[in-house]
C-alpha atoms as a PDB file:
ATOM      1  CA  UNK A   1      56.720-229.115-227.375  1.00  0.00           C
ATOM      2  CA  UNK A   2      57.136-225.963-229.212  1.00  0.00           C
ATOM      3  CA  UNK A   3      60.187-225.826-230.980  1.00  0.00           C
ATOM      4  CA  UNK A   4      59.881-221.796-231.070  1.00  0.00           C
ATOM      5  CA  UNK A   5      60.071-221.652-227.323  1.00  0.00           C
ATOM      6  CA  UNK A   6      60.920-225.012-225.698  1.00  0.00           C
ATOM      7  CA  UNK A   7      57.863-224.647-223.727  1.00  0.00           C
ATOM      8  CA  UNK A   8      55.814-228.057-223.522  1.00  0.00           C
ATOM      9  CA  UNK A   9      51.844-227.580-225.447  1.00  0.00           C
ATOM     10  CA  UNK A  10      49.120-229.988-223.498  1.00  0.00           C
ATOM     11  CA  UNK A  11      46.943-231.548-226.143  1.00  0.00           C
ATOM     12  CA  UNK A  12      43.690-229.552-225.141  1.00  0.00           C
ATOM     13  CA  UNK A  13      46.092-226.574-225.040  1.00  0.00           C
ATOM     14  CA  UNK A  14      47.273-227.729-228.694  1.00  0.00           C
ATOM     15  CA  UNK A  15      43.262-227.334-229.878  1.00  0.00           C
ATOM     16  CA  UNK A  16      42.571-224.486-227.987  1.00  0.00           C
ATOM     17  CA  UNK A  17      45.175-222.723-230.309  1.00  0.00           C
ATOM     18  CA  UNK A  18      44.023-224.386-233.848  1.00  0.00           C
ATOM     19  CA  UNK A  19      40.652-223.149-232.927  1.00  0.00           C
ATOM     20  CA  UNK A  20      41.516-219.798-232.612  1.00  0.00           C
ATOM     21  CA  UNK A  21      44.170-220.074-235.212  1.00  0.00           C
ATOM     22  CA  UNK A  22      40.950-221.336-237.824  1.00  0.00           C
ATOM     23  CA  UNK A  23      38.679-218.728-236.330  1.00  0.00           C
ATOM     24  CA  UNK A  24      40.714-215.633-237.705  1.00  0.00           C
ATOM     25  CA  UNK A  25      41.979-217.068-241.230  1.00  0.00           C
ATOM     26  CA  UNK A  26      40.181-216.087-244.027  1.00  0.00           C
ATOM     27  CA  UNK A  27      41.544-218.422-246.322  1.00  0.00           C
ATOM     28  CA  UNK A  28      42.458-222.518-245.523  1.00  0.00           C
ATOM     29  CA  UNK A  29      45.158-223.088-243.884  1.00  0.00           C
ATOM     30  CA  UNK A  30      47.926-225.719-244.459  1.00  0.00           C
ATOM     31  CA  UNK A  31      49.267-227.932-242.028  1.00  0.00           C
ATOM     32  CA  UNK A  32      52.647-226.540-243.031  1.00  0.00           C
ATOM     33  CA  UNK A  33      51.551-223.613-242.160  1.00  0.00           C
ATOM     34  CA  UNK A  34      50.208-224.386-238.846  1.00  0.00           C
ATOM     35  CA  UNK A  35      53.089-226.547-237.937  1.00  0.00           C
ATOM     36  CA  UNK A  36      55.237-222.961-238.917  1.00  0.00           C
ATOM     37  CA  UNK A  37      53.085-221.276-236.444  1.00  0.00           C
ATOM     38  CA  UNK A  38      52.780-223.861-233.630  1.00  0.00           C
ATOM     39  CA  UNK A  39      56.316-225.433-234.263  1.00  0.00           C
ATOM     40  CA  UNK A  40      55.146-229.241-233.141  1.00  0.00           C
ATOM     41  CA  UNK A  41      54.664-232.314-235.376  1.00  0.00           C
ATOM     42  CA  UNK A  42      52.798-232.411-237.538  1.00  0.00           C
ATOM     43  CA  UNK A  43      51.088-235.407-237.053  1.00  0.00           C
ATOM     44  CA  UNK A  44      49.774-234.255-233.562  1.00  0.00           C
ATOM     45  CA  UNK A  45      48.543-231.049-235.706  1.00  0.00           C
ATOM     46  CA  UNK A  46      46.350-233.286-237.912  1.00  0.00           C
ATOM     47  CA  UNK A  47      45.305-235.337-234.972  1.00  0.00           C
ATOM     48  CA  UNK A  48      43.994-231.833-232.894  1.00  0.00           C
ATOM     49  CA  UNK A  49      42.774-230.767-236.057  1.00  0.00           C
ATOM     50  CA  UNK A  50      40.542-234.151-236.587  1.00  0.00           C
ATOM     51  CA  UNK A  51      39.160-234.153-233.471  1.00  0.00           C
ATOM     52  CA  UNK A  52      38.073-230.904-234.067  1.00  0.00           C
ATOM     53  CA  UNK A  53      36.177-231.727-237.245  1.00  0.00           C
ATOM     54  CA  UNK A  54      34.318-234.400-235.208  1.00  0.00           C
ATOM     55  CA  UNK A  55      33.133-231.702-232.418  1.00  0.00           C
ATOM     56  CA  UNK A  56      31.954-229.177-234.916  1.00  0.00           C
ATOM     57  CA  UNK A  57      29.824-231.756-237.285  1.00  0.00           C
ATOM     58  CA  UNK A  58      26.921-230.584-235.161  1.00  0.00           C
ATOM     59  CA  UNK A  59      27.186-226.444-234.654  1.00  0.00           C
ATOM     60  CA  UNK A  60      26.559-223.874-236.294  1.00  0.00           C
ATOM     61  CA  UNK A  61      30.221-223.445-237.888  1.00  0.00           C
ATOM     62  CA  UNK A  62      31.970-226.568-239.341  1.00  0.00           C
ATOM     63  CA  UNK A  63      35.693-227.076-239.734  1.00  0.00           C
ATOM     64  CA  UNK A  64      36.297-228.592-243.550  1.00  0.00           C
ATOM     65  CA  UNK A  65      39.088-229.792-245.433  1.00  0.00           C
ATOM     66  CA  UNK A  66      39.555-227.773-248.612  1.00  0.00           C
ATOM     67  CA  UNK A  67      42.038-226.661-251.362  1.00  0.00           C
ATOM     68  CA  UNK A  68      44.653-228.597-249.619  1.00  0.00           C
ATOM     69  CA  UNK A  69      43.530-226.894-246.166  1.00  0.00           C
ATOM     70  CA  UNK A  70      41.566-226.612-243.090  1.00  0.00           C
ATOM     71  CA  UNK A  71      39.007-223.917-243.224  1.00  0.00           C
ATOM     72  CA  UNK A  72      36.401-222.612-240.673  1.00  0.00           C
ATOM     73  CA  UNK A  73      32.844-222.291-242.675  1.00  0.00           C
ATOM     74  CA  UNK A  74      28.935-221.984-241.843  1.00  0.00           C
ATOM     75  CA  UNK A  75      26.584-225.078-242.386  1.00  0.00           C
ATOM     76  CA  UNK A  76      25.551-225.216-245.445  1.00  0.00           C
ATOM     77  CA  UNK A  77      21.837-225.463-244.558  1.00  0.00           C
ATOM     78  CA  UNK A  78      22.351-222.107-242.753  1.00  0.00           C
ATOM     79  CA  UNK A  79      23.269-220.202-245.897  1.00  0.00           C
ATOM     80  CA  UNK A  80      20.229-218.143-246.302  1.00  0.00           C
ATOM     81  CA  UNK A  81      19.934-217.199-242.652  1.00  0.00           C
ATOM     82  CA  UNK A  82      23.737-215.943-243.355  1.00  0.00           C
ATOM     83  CA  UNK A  83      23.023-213.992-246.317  1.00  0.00           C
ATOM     84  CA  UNK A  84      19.982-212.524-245.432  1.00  0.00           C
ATOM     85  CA  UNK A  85      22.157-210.945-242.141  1.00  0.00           C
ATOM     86  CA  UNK A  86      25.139-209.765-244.765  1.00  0.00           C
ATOM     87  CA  UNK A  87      22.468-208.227-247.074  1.00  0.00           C
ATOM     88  CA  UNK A  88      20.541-206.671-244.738  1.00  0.00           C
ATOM     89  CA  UNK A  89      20.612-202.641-244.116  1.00  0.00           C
ATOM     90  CA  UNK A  90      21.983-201.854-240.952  1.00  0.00           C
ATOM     91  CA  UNK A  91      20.141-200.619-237.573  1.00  0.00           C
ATOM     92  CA  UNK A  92      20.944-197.173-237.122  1.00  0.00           C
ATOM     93  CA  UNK A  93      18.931-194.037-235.972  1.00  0.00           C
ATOM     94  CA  UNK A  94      20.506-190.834-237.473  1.00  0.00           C
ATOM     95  CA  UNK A  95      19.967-187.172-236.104  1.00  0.00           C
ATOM     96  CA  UNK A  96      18.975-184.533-238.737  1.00  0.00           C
ATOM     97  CA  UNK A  97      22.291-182.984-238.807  1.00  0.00           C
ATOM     98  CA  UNK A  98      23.715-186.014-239.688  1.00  0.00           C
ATOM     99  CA  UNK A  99      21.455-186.866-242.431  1.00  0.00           C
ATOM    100  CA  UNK A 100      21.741-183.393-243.830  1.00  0.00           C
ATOM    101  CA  UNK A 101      25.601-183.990-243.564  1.00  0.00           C
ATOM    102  CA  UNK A 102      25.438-187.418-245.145  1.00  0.00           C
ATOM    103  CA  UNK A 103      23.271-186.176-247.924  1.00  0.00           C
ATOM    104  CA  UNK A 104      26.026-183.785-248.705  1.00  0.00           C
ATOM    105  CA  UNK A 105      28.853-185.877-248.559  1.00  0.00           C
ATOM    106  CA  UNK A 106      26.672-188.102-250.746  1.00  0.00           C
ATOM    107  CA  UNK A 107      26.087-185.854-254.111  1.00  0.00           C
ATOM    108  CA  UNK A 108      29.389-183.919-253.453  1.00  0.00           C
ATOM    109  CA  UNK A 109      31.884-186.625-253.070  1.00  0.00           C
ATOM    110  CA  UNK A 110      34.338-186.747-252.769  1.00  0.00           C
ATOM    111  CA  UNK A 111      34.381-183.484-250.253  1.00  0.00           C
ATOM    112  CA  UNK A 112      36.444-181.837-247.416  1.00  0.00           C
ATOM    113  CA  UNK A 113      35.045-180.951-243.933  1.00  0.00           C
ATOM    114  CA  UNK A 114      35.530-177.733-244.709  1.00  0.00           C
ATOM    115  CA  UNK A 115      33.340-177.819-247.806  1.00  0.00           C
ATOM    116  CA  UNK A 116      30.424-179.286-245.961  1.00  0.00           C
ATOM    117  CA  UNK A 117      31.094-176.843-243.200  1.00  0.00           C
ATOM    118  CA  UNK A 118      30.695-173.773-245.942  1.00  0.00           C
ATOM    119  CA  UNK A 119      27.221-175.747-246.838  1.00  0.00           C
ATOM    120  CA  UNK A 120      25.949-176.391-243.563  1.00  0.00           C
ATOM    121  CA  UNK A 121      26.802-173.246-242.071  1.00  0.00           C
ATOM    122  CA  UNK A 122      28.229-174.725-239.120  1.00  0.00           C
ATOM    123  CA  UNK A 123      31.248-176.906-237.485  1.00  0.00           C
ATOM    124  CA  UNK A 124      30.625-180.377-238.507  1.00  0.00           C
ATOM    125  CA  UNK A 125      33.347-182.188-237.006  1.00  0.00           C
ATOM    126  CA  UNK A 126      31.249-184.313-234.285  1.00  0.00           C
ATOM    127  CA  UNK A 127      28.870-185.124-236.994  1.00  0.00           C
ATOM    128  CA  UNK A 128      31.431-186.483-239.628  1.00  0.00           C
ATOM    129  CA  UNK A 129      33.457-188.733-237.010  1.00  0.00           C
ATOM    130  CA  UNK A 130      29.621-190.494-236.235  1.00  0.00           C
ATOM    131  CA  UNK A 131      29.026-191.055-239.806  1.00  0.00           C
ATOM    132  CA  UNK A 132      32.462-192.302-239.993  1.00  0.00           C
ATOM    133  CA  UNK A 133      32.026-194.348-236.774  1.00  0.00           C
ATOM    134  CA  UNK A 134      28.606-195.855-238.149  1.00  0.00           C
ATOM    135  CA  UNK A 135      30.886-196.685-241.670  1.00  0.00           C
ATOM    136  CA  UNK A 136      28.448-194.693-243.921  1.00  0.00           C
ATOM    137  CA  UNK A 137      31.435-192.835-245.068  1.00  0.00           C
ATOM    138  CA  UNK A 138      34.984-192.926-245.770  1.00  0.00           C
ATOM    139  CA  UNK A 139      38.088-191.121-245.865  1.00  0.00           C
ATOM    140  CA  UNK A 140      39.054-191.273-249.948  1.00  0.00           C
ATOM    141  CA  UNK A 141      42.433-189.338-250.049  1.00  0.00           C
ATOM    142  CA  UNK A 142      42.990-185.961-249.833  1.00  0.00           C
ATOM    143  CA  UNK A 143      42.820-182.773-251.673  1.00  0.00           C
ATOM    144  CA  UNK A 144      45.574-181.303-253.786  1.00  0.00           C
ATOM    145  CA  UNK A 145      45.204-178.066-252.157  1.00  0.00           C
ATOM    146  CA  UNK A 146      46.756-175.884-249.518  1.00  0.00           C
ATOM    147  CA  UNK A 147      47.401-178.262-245.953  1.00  0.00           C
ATOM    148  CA  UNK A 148      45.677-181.173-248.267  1.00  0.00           C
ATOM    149  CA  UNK A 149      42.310-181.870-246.311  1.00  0.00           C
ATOM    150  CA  UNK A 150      41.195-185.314-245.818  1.00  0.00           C
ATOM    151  CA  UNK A 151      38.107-186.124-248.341  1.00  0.00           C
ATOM    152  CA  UNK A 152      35.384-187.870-247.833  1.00  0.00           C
ATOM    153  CA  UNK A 153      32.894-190.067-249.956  1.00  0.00           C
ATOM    154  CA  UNK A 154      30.306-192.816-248.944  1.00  0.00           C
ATOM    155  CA  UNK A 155      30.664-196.490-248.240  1.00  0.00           C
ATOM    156  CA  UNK A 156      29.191-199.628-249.397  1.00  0.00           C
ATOM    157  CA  UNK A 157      27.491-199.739-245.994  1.00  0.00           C
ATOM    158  CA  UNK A 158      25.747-196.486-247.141  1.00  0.00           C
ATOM    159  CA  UNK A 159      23.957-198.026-250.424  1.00  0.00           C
ATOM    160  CA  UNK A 160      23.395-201.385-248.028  1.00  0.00           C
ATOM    161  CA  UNK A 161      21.206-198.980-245.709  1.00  0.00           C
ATOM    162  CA  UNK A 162      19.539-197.214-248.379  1.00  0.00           C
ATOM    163  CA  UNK A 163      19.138-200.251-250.267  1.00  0.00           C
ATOM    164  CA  UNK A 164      20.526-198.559-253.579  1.00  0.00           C
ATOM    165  CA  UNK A 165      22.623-200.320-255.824  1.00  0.00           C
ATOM    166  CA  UNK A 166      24.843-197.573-256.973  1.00  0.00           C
ATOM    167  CA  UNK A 167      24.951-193.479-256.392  1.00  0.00           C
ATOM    168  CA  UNK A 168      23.231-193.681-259.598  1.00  0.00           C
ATOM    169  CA  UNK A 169      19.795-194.656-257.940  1.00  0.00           C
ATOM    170  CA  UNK A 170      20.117-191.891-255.326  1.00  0.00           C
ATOM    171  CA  UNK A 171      17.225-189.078-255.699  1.00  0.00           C
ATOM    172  CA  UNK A 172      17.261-185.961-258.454  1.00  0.00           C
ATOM    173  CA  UNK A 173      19.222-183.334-256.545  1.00  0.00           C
ATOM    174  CA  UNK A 174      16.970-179.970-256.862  1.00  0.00           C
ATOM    175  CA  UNK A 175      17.906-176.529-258.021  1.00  0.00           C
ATOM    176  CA  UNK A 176      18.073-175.727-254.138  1.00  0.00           C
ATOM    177  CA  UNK A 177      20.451-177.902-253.021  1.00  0.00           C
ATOM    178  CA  UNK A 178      20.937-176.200-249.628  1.00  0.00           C
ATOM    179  CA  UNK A 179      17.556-176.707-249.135  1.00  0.00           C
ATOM    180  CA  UNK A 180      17.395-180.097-250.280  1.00  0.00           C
ATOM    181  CA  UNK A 181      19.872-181.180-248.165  1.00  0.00           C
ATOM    182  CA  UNK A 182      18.259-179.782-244.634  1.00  0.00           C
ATOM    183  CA  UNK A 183      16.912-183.360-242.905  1.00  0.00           C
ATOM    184  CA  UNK A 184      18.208-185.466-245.486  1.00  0.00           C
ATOM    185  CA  UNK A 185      15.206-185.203-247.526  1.00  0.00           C
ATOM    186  CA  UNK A 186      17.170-185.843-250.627  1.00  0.00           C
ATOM    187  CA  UNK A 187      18.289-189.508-249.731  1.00  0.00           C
ATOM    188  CA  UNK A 188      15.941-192.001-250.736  1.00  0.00           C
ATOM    189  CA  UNK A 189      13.394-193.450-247.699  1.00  0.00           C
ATOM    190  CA  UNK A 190      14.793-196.483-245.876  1.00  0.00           C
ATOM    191  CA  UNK A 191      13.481-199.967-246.876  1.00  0.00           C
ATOM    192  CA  UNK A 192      10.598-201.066-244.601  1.00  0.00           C
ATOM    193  CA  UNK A 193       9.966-204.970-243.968  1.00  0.00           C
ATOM    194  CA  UNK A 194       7.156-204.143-246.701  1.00  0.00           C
ATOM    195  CA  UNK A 195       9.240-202.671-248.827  1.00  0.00           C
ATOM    196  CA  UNK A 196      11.804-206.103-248.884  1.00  0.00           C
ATOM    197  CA  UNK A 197      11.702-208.607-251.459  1.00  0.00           C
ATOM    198  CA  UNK A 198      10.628-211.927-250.359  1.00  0.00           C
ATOM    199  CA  UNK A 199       8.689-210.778-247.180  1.00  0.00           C
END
């Protein structure tokens, strides 16, 4: 039974819960913690919690005892499959405007809207929620001046789609920027299957 609300837990109920309690930790969690959050003995904790292990020896996703904790993790022998998904760039087709607009936000950051407006010539605000949408940039603060605008600047995401290790390995920005910055033509070309290491 609960203790937290009196209301009786059925055994497959009790599993049901440690699964999805697992499923969203990042960390391992203690049975002292789980018996905080499910408020029944312990014992029937580590019980659910065994019978668990047992069910997930053969998917995809193990359950493991570690650092005095139960912890939801990958098969080992599925590690490169993993990292080869994490690594990859991400599927996206972007429209010109938004690669001009990225390109911007990209050798200006960190910007306003209203700066990239002045560059583009033209309202950008359904372009910069997209990009922001997609996670290829990110709001960074805002500006110490008058109504302090939001400013943006590029994401992690945006050098794992480019394949670029840093801003530092983005193209030589040319004398005529505005021009440079028309199609995107200034980011460097996406990685092709070719292009990959180790295909």
């Amino acid at each position: 039974m609960d203790e937290n609300t009196g209301i009786e837990i059925s055994y497959p109920r009790m599993k049901n819960i440690l699964e999805s309690l697992l499923f969203i930790t990042k960390k391992p969690v203690t049975l002292e913690e789980l018996n905080s959050v499910l408020g029944v003995d312990i014992k029937l904790i580590e019980r659910s919690l065994y019978d668990l292990l047992v069910e997930y020896e053969t998917r995809g996703i193990n359950i493991v005892k570690i650092a005095g904790g139960y912890h939801m993790v990958t098969r080992p022998e599925n590690a490169d499959y993993v990292d080869r998904l994490i690594h990859s760039p991400i599927e996206t087709t972007l429209s010109n405007a938004a690669l001009e607009t990225l390109s911007i936000v990209a050798y200006k950051q960190p910007i306003t809207k209203l700066a990239i407006e002045n560059i583009r010539g033209v309202n950008s605000d359904g372009v910069v929620q997209t990009l922001l949408e997609k996670r290829l940039i990110e709001e960074m603060g805002r500006a110490e001046t008058l109504g302090r605008p939001v400013l943006y600047g590029t994401t992690v995401q945006f050098l794992r789609h480019f394949g670029l290790k840093d801003l530092k390995d983005l193209a030589p920005l040319p004398q005529d920027e505005t021009e440079a910055f028309k199609e995107g033509h200034i980011l460097p070309k996406e990685q092709t299957d070719e292009d990959r290491p180790g295909t």
